[in-house]
C-alpha atoms as a PDB file:
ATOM      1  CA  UNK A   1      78.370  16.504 128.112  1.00  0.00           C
ATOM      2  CA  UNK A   2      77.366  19.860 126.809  1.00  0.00           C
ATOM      3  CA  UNK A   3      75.672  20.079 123.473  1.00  0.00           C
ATOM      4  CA  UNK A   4      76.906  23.154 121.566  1.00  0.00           C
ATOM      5  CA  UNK A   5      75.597  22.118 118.292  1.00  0.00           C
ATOM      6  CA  UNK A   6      75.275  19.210 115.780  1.00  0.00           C
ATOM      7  CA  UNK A   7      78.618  18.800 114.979  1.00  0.00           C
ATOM      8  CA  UNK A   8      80.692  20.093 118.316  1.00  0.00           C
ATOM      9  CA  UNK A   9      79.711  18.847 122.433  1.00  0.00           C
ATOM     10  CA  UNK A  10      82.305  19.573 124.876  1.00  0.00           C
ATOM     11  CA  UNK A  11      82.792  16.605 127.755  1.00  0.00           C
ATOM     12  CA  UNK A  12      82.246  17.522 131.651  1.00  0.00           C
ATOM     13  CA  UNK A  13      85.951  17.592 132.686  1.00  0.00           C
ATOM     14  CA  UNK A  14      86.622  20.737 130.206  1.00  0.00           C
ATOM     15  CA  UNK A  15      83.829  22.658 132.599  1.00  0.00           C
ATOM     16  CA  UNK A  16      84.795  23.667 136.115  1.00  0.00           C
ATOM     17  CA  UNK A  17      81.858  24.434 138.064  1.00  0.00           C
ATOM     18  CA  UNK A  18      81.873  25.471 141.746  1.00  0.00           C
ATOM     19  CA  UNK A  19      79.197  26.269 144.036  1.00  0.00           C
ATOM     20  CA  UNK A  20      79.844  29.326 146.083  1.00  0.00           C
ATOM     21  CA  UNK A  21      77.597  31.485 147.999  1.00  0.00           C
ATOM     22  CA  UNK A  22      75.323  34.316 146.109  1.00  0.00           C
ATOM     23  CA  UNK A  23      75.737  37.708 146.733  1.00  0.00           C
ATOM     24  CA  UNK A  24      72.421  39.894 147.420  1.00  0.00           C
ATOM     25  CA  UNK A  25      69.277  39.788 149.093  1.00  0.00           C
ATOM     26  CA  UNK A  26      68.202  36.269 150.282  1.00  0.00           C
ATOM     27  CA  UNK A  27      67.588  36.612 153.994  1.00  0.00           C
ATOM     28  CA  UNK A  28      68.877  33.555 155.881  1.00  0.00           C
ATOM     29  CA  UNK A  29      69.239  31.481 152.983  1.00  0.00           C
ATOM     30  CA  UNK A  30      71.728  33.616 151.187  1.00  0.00           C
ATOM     31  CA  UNK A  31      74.130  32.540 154.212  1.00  0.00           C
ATOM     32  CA  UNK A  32      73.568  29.079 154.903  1.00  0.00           C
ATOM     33  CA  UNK A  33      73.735  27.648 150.696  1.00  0.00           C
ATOM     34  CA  UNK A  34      75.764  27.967 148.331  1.00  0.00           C
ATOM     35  CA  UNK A  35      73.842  28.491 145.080  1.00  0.00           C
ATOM     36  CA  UNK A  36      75.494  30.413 143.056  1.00  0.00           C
ATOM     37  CA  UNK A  37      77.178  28.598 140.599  1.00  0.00           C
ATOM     38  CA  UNK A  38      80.881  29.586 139.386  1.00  0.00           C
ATOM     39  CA  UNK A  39      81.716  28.328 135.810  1.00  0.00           C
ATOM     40  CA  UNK A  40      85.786  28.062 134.657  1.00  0.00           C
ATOM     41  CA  UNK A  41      85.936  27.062 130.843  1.00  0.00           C
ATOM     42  CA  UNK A  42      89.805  27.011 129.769  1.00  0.00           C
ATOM     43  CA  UNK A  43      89.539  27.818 125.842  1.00  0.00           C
ATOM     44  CA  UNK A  44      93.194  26.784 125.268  1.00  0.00           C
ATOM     45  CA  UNK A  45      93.020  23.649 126.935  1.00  0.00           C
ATOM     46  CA  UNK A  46      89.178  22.130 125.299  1.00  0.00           C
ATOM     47  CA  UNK A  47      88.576  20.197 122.645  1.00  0.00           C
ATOM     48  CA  UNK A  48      87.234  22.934 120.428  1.00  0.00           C
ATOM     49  CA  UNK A  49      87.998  23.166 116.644  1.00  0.00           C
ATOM     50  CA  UNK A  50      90.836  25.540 116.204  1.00  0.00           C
ATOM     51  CA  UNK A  51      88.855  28.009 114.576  1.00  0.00           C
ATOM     52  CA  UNK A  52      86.387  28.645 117.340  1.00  0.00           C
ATOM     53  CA  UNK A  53      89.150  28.571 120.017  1.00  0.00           C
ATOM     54  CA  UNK A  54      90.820  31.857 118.005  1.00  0.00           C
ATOM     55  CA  UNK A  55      87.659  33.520 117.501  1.00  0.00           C
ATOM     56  CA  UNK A  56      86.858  33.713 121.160  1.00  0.00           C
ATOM     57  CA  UNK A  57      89.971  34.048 121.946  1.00  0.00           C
ATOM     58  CA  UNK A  58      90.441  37.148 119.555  1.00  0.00           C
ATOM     59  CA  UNK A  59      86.896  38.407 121.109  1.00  0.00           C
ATOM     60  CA  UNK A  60      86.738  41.013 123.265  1.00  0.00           C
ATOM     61  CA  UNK A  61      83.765  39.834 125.779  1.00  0.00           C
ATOM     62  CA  UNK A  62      84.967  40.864 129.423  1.00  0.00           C
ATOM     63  CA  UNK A  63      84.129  37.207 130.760  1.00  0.00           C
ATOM     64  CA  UNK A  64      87.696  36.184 128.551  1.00  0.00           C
ATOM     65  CA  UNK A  65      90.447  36.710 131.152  1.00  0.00           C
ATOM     66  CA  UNK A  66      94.306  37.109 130.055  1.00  0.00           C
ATOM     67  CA  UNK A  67      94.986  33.589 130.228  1.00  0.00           C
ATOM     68  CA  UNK A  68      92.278  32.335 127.982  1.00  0.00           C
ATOM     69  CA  UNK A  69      90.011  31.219 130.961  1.00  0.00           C
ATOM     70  CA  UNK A  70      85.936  32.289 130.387  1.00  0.00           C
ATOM     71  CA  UNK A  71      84.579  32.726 133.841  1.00  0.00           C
ATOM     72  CA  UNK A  72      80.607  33.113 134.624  1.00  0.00           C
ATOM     73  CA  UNK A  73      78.867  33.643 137.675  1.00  0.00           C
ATOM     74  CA  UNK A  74      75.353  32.681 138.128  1.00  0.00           C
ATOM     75  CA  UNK A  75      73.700  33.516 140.951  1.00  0.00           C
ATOM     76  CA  UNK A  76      69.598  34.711 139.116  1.00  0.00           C
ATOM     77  CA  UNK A  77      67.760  31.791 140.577  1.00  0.00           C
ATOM     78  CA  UNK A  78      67.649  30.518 144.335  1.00  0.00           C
ATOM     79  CA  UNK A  79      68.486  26.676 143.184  1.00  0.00           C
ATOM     80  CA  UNK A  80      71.763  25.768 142.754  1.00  0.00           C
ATOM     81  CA  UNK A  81      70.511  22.982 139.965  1.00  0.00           C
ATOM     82  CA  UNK A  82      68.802  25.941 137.988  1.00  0.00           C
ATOM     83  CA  UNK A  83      71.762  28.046 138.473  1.00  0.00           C
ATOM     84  CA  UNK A  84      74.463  25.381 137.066  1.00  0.00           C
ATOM     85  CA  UNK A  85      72.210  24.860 134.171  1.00  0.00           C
ATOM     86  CA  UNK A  86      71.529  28.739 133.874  1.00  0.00           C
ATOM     87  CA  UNK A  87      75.766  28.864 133.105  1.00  0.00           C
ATOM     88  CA  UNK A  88      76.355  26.381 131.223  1.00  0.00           C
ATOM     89  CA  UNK A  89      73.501  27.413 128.905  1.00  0.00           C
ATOM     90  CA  UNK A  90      75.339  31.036 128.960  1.00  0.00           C
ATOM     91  CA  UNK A  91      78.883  28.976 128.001  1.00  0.00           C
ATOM     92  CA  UNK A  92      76.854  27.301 124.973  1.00  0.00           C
ATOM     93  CA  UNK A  93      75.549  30.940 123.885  1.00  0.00           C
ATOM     94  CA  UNK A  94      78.650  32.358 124.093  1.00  0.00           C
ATOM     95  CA  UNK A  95      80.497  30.035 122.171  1.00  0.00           C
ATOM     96  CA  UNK A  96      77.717  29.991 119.367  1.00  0.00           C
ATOM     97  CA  UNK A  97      77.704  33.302 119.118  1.00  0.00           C
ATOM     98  CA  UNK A  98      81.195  34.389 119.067  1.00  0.00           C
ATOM     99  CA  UNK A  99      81.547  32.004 115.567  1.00  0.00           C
ATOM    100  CA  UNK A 100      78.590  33.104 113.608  1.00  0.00           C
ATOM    101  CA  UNK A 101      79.709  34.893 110.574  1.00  0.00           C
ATOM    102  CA  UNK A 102      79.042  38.286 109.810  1.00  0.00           C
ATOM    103  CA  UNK A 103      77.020  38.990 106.646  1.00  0.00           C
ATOM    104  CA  UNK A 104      78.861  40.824 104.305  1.00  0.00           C
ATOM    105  CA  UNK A 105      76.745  44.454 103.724  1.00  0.00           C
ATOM    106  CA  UNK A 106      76.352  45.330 100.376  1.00  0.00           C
ATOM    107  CA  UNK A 107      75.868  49.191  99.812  1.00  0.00           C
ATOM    108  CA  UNK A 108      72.274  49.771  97.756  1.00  0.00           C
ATOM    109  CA  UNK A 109      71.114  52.677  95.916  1.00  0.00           C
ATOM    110  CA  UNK A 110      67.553  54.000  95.705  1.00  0.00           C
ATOM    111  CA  UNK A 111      65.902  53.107  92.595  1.00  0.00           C
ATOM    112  CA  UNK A 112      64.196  55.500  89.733  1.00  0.00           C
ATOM    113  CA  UNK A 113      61.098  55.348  91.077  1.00  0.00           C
ATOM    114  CA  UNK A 114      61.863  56.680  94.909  1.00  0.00           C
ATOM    115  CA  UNK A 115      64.167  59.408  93.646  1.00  0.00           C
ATOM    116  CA  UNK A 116      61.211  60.445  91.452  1.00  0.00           C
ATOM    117  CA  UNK A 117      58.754  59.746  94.359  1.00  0.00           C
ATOM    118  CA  UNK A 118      61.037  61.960  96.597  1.00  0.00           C
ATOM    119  CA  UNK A 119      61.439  65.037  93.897  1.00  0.00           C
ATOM    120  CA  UNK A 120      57.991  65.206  93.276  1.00  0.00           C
ATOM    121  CA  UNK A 121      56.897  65.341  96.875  1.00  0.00           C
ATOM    122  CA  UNK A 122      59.474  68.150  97.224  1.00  0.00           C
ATOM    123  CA  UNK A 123      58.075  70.268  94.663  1.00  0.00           C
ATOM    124  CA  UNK A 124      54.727  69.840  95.960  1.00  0.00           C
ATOM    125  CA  UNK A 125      55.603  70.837  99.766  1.00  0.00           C
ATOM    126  CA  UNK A 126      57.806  73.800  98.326  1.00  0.00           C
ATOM    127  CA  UNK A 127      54.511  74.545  96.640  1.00  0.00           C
ATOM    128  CA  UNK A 128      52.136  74.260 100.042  1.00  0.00           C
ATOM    129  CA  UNK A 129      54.707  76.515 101.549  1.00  0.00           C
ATOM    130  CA  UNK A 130      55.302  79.049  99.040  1.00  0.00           C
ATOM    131  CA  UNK A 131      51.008  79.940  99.336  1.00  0.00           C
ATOM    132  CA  UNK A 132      51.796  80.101 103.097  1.00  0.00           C
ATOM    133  CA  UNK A 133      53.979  83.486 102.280  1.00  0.00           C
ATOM    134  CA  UNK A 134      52.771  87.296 102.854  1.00  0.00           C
ATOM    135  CA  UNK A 135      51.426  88.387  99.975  1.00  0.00           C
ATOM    136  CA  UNK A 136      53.073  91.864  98.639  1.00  0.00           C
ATOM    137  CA  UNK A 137      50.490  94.411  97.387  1.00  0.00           C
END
């Protein structure tokens, strides 16, 4: 069962992981295990809340195929074990992320002070460079 948070865990048979053989440098090992790991998360399919299914499957992340499938490869570590935990930690990220609200922005002004702050600093380098000019006889 993977914990996505308080409220929402997703059971085993939703995740399709398959071991298949990393791609790189390895020497000999690279050829005789498979350790990459090869995640297959169906969005339509799970037991997600309706709202997070639409949200990641509106999103535009390149690990969403066509067909509403998230794929993800993990092949960073030489253990299969740390690679299988590796992905499903990257499904849980993924699926956290893609439902976090964005904070509405709120446009500001600068206040009094920092207008006044800014004017007066002005003046005072127009000044500095003003005495920096040929004087005329």
């Amino acid at each position: 069962m993977l914990i996505i948070n308080q409220t929402i865990t997703l059971p085993e048979h939703e995740v399709q992981l398959s071991a298949i053989r990393a791609q790189g440098a390895g020497g000999q090992n690279v050829n005789k295990v498979s350790s990459a790991i090869h995640l297959r998360f169906d969005i339509r399919k799970s037991s997600l809340p309706a709202q997070y299914k639409q949200r990641l499957l509106n999103s535009k992340d390149s690990r969403i195929n066509n067909e509403g499938v998230i794929v993800i490869k993990a092949q960073q570590w030489r253990s299969q074990e740390k690679n299988r935990h590796d992905a499903l930690q990257r499904l849980r990220r993924l699926i956290i992320d893609e439902n976090k609200t964005q904070q509405i922005r709120r446009a500001t002004k600068p206040s009094k002070g920092a207008k006044k702050r800014r004017l007066d600093n002005k003046i005072r380098r127009a000044k500095t460079k003003s005495l920096r000019a040929r004087v005329n006889d």
